[in-house]
Protein backbone atom coordinates (compact mmCIF):
# COMPACT_ATOMS: atom_id res chain seq x y z
CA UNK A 1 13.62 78.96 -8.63
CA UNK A 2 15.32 78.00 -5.50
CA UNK A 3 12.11 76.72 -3.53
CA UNK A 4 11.15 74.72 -7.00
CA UNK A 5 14.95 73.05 -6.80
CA UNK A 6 14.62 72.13 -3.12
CA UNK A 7 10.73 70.59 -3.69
CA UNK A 8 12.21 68.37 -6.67
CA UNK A 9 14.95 67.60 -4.24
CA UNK A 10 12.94 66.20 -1.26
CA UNK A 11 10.43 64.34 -3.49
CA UNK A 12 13.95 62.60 -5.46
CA UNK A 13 14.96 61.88 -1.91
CA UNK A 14 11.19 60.70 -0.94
CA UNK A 15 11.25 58.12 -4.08
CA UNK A 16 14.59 56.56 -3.45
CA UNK A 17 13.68 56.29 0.42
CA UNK A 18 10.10 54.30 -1.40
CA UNK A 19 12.23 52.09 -3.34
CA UNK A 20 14.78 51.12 -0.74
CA UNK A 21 12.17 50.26 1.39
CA UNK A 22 10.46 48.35 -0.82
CA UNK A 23 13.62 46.23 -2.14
CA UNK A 24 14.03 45.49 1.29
CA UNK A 25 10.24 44.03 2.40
CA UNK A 26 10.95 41.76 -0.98
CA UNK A 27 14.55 40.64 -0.36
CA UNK A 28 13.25 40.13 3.19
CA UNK A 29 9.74 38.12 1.84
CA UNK A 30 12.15 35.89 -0.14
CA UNK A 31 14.64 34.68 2.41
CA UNK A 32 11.45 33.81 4.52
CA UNK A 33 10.31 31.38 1.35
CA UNK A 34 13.27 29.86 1.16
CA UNK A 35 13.63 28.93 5.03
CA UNK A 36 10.14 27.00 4.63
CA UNK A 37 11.03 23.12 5.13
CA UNK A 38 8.90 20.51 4.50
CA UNK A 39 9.93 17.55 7.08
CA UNK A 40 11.02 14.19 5.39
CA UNK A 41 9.96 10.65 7.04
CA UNK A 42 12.53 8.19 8.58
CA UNK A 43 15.60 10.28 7.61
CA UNK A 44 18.42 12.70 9.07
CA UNK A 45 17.72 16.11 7.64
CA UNK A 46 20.43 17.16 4.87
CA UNK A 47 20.52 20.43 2.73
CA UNK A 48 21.70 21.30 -0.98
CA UNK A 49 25.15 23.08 -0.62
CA UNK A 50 25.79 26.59 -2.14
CA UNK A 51 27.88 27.30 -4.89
CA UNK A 52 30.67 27.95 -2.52
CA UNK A 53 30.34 25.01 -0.24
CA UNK A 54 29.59 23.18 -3.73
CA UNK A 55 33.04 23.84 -5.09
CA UNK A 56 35.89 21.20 -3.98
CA UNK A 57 33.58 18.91 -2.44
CA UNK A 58 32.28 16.77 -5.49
CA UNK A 59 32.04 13.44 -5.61
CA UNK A 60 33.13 10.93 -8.53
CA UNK A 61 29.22 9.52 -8.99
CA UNK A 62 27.79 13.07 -8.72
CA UNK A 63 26.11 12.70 -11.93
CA UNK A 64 24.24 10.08 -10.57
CA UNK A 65 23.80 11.25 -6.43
CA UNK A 66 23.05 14.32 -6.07
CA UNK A 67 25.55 16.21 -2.98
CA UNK A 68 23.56 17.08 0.10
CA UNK A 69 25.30 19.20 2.86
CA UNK A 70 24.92 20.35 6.82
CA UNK A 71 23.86 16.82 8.04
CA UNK A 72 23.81 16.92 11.93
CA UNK A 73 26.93 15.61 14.37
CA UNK A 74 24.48 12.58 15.40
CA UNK A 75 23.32 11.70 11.99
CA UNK A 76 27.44 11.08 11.09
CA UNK A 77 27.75 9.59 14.53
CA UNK A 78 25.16 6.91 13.87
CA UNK A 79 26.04 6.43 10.01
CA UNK A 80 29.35 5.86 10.69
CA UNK A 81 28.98 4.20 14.09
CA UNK A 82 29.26 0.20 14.85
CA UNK A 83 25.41 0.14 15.10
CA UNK A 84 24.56 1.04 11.92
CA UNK A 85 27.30 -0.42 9.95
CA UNK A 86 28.07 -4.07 12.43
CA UNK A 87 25.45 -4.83 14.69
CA UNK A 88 22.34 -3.93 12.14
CA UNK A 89 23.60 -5.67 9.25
CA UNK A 90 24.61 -8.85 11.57
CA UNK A 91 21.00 -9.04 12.63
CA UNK A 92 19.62 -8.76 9.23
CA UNK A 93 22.14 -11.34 8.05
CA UNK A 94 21.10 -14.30 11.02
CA UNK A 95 17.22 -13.10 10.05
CA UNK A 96 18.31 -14.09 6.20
CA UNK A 97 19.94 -17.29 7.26
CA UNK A 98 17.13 -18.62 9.57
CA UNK A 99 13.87 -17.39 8.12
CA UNK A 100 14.87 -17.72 4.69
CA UNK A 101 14.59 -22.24 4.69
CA UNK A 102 11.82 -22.04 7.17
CA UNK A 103 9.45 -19.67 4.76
CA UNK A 104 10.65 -22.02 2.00
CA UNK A 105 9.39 -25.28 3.50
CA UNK A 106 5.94 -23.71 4.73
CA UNK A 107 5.10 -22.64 1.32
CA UNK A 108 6.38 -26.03 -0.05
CA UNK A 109 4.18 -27.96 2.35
CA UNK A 110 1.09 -25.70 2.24
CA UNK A 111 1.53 -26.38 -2.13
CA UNK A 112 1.98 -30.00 -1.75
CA UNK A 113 -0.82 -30.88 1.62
CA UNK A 114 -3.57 -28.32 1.37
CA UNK A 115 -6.09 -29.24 4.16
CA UNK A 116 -7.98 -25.65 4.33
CA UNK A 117 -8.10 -23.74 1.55
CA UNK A 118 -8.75 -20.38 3.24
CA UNK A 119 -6.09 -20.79 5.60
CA UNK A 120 -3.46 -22.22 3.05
CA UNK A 121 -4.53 -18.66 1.23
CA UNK A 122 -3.66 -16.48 4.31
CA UNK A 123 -0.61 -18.34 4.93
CA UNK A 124 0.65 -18.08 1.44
CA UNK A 125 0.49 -14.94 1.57
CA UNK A 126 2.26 -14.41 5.04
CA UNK A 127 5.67 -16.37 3.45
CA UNK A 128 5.60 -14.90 -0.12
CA UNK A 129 5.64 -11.53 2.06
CA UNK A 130 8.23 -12.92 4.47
CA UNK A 131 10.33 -13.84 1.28
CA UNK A 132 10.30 -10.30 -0.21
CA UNK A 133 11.11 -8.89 3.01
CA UNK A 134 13.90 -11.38 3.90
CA UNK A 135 15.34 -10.50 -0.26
CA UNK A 136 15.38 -6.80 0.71
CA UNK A 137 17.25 -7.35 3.91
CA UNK A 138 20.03 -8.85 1.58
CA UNK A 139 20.60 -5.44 0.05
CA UNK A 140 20.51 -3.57 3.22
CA UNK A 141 23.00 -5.81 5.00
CA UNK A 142 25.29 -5.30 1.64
CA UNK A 143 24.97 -1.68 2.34
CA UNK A 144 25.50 -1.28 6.31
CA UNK A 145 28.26 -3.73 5.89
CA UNK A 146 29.87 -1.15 2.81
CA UNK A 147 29.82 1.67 5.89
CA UNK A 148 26.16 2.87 4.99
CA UNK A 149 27.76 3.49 0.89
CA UNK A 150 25.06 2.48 -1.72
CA UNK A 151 26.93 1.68 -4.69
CA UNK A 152 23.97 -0.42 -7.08
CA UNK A 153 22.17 2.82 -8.42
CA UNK A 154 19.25 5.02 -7.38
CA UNK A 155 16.35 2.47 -8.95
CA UNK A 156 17.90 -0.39 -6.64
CA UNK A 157 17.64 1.64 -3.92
CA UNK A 158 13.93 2.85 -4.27
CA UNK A 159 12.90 -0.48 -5.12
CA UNK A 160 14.42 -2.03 -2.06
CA UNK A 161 13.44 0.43 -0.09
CA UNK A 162 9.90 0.29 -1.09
CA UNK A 163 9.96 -3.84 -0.64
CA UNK A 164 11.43 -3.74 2.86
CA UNK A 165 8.70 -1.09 4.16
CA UNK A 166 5.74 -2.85 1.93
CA UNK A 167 6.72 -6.08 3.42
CA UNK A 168 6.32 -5.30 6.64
CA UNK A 169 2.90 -3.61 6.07
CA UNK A 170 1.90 -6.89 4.24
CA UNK A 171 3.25 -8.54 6.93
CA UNK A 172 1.28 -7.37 9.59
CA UNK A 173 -1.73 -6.83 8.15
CA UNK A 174 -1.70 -10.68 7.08
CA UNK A 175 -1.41 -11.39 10.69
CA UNK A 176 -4.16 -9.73 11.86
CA UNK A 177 -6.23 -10.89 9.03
CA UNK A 178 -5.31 -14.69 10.61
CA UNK A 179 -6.23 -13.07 14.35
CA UNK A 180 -9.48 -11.86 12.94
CA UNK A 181 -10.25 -15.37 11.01
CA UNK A 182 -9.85 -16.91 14.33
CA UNK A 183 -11.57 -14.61 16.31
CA UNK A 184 -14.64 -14.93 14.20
CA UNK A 185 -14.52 -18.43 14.57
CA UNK A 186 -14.45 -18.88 18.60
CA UNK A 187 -16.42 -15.95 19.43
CA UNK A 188 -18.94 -15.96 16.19
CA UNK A 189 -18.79 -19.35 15.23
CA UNK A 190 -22.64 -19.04 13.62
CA UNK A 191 -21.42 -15.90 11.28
CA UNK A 192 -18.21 -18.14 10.28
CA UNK A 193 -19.66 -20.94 9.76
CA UNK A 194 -22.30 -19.37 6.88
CA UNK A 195 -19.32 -17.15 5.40
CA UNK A 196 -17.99 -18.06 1.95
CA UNK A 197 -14.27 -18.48 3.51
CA UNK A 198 -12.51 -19.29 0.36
CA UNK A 199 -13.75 -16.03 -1.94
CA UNK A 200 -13.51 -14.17 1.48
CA UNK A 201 -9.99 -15.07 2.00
CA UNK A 202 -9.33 -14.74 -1.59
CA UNK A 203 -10.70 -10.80 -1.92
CA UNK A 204 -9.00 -9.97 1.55
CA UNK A 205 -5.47 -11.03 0.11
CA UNK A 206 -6.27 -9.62 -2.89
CA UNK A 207 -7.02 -6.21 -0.91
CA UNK A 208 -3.52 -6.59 0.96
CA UNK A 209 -1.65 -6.81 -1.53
CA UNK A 210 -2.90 -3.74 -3.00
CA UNK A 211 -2.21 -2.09 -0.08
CA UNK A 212 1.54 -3.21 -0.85
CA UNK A 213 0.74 -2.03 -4.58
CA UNK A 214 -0.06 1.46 -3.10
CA UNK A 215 2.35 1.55 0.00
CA UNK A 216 5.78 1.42 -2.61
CA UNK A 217 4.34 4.01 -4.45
CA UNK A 218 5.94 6.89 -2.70
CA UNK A 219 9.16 5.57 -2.00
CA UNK A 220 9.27 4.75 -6.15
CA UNK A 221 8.63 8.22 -7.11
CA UNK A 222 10.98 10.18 -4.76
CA UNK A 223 14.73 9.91 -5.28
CA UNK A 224 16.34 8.13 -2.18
CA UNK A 225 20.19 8.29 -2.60
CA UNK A 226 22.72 10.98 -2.17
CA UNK A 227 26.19 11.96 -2.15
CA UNK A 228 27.41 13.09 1.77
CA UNK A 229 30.46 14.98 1.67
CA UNK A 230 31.11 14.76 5.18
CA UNK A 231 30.45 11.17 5.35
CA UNK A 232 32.37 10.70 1.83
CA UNK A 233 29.47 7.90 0.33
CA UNK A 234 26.20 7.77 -1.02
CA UNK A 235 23.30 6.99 1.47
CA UNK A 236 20.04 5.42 0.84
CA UNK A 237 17.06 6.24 2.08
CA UNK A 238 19.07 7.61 5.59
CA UNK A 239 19.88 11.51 4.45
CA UNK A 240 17.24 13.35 2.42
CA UNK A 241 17.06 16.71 1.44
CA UNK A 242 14.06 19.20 4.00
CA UNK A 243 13.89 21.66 1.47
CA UNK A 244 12.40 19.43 -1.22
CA UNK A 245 8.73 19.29 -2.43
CA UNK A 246 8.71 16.58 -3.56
CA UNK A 247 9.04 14.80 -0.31
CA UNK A 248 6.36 16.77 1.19
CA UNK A 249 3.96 13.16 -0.47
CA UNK A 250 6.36 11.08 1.18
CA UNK A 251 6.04 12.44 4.30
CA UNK A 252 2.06 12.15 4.60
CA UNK A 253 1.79 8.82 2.75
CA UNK A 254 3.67 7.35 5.34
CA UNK A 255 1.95 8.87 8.29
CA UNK A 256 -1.00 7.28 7.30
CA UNK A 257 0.58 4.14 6.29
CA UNK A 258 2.10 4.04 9.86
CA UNK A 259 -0.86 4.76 11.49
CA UNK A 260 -3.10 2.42 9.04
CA UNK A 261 -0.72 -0.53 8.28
CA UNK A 262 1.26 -0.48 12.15
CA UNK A 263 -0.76 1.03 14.86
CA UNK A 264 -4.77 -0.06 13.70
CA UNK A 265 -3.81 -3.59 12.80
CA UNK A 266 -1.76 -4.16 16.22
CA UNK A 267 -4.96 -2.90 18.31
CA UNK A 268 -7.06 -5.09 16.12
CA UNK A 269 -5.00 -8.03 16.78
CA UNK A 270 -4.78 -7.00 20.29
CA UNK A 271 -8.42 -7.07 21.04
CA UNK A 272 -8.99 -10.86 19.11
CA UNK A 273 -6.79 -12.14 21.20
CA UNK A 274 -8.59 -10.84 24.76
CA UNK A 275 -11.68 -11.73 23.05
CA UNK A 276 -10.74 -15.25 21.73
CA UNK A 277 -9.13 -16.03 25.39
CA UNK A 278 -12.43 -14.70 26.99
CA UNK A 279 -14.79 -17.26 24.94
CA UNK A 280 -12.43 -20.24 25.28
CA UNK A 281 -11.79 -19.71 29.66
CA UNK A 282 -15.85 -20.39 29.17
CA UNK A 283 -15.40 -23.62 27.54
CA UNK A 284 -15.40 -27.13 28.69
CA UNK A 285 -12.71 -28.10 26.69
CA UNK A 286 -9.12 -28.25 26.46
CA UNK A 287 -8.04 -25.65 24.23
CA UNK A 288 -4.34 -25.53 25.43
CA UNK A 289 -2.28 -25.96 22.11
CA UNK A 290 -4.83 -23.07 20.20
CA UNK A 291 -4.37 -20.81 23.03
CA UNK A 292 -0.56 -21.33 22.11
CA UNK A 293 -0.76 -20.37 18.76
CA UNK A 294 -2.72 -17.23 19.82
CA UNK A 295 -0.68 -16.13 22.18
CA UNK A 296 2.15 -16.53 19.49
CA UNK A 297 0.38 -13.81 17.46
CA UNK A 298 -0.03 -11.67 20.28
CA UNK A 299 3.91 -11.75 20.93
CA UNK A 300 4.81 -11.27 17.49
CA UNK A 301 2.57 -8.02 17.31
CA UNK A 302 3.59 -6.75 21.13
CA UNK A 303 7.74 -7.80 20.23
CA UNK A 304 8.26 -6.75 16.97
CA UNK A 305 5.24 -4.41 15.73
CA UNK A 306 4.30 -2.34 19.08
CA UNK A 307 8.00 -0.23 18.74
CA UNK A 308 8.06 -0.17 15.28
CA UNK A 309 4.74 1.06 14.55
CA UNK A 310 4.74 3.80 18.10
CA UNK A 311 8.20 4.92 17.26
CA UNK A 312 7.23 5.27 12.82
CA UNK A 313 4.36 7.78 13.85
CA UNK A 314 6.40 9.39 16.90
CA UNK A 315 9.24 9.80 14.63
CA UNK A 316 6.75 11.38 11.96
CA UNK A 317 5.05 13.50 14.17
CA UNK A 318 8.15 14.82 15.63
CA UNK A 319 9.69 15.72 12.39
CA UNK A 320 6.37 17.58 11.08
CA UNK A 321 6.07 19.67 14.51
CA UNK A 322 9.38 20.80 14.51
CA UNK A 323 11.35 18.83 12.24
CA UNK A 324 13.74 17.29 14.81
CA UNK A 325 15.59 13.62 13.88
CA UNK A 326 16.25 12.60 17.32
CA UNK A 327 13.99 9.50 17.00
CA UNK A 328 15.35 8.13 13.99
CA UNK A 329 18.09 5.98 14.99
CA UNK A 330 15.35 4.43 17.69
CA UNK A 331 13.22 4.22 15.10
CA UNK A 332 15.76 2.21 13.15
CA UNK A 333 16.70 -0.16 15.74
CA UNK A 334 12.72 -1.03 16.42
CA UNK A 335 12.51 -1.27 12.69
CA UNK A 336 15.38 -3.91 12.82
CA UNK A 337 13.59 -5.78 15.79
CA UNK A 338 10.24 -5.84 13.91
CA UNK A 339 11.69 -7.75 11.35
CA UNK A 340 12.22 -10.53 13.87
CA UNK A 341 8.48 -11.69 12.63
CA UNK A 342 9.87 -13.13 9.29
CA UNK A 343 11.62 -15.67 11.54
CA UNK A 344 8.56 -16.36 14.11
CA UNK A 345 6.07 -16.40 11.60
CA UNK A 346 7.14 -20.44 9.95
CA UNK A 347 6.75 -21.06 14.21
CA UNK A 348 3.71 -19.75 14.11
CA UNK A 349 1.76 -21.84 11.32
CA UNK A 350 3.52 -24.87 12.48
CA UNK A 351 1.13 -24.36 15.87
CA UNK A 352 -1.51 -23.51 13.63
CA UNK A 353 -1.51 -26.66 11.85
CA UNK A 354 -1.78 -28.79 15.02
CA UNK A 355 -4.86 -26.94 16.26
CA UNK A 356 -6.14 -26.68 12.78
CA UNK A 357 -7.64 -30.58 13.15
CA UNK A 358 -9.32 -29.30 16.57
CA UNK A 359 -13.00 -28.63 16.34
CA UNK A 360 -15.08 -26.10 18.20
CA UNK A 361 -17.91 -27.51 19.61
CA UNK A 362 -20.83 -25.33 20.61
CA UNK A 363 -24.41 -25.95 22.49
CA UNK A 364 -26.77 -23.86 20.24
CA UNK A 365 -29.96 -22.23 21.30
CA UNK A 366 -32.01 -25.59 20.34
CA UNK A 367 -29.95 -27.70 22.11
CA UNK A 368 -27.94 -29.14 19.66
CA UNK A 369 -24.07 -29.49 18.71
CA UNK A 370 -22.30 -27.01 16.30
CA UNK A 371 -18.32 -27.68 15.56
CA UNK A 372 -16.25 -25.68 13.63
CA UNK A 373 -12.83 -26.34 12.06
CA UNK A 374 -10.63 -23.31 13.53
């Protein structure tokens, strides 16, 4: 009886040690699912309080912002810093004030004295861009200026948000499209002289903006505002939550976006313009004002595109390795320069124009003269 007491002992005692053990591999197995982050693109990292840090620190618009907690001492430092809410906003306000008449007037003129159809296509498209992004920096100057608080709703934020980065994918893929029409011109003037320029210009702008269509779709479906505590306002866009799924889209549709819309169409642009200044140091002619306007393209890429587009996928990259922010207020001063190009850009067609009446003239194979309207 004894030896029957002490066997149903040890296996009780063998049981509970089973179960212990195997409570703790599942509490364990859980707390490792929960620290899994997925890295979010162009923000500081921020993280859904608990119910204890949740209590005492609501906000009045809660209902509409969700609180997000544990946002780093340089994220504050920058969101609450001169450069975020003076010298950003001031930029984006002078950008507004200058580029806003001159996009006006080119896309007056190119409605009322269309010389080239294909061009006056291309350039169309390069204001009406210019105008959206120059509208969205409106709303982002209203909210640096307001101490980085958002106070016109969550939709006004995504859709701004999505203009202002569609814009400037737009933008510079317009730009190289122009780089690319010229290049084909000087160095291939047979093939552009046979092309169907108008329905080619047409479907390629068409193309772009779908491009925009599909760029603003991730920053429309992901919520982009919250409530900081520590800051005491709502950001936009700036703070988003790591520990969200839903970002996880975000973050890859604007790697390639970056890398697609920034970084290809720069090197594109990049090699027209060694290639267009190669065929015209062979020519005979004075080609002084076009190599201007080239060279105008090639500084608008190089000034405002190169740092945007190298520190966008850097900044990406960084935050899917390891999911560091350190790049991000970089990444938003290069983002402020790039939008320089909405004020460079009337500049640049006014050159265009003049060199627009210039003809190419070429000895062909036979002999004879071929000129081409560039």
């Amino acid at each position: 009886m004894r030896k029957l007491f002490i066997l149903l002992l040890l296996f009780a005692l063998f049981k509970h040690g089973t179960f212990q053990k195997n409570g703790k591999k599942k509490i364990t197995a859980e707390k490792n699912s929960t620290k899994k982050v997925i890295p979010v693109p162009r923000v500081f990292k921020g993280f859904f309080p608990t119910e204890s840090e949740f209590q005492g620190t609501q906000a009045p618009n809660l209902t509409l912002s969700p609180t997000l907690q544990s946002i780093s001492d340089k994220a504050v430092g920058y969101l609450k810093g001169p450069l975020s809410t003076k010298v950003i906003p001031l930029i984006y306000m002078m950008l507004v004030i200058f580029g806003m008449p001159g996009n006006i007037t080119i896309l007056c003129l190119l409605i009322t004295k269309i010389r080239k159809v294909s061009s006056a296509i291309l350039y169309c498209s390069l204001a009406v861009s210019d105008l959206f992004l120059l509208v969205s920096l409106i709303f982002k100057a209203h909210y640096h200026l307001h101490g980085n608080h958002w106070v016109l709703g969550e939709a006004a934020c995504r859709v701004v948000t999505a203009c202002f980065y569609g814009n400037l994918y737009c933008s510079a893929l317009t730009l190289t499209c122009i780089a690319v029409k010229r290049y084909m011109a000087v160095v291939h003037p047979f093939m552009y002289k046979r092309l169907p320029k108008v329905r080619c210009t047409a479907w390629v702008v068409l193309a772009i903006w779908g491009v925009f269509g599909a760029s603003t779709v991730p920053e429309l479906l992901v919520r982009q505002s919250f409530w900081v505590p520590q800051l005491n306002r709502t950001t936009c866009h700036d703070v988003m939550p790591l520990d969200s799924n839903s970002h996880a889209f975000l973050l890859f549709s604007n790697l390639i976006l970056a890398v697609l819309c920034l970084l290809v169409p720069m090197v594109v642009t990049v090699v027209c313009f060694i290639q267009i200044l190669r065929a015209l140091n062979q020519s005979h002619h004075d080609w002084a004002m076009y190599i201007r306007s080239c060279s105008l393209v090639f500084t608008i890429f190089m000034v405002s595109f190169l740092p945007a587009g190298v520190l966008h996928f850097l900044h990406y990259v960084q935050l899917f390795v390891n999911g560091t922010e350190s790049l991000y207020v970089y990444f938003n001063m290069a983002v402020c320069l790039c939008c320089l190009h909405a004020c460079l850009d009337p500049f640049f067609f006014v050159l265009m124009s003049k060199s627009a009446s210039s003809k190419l003239y070429l000895l062909t194979f036979k002999g004879k003269k071929l000129s081409i309207s560039i």
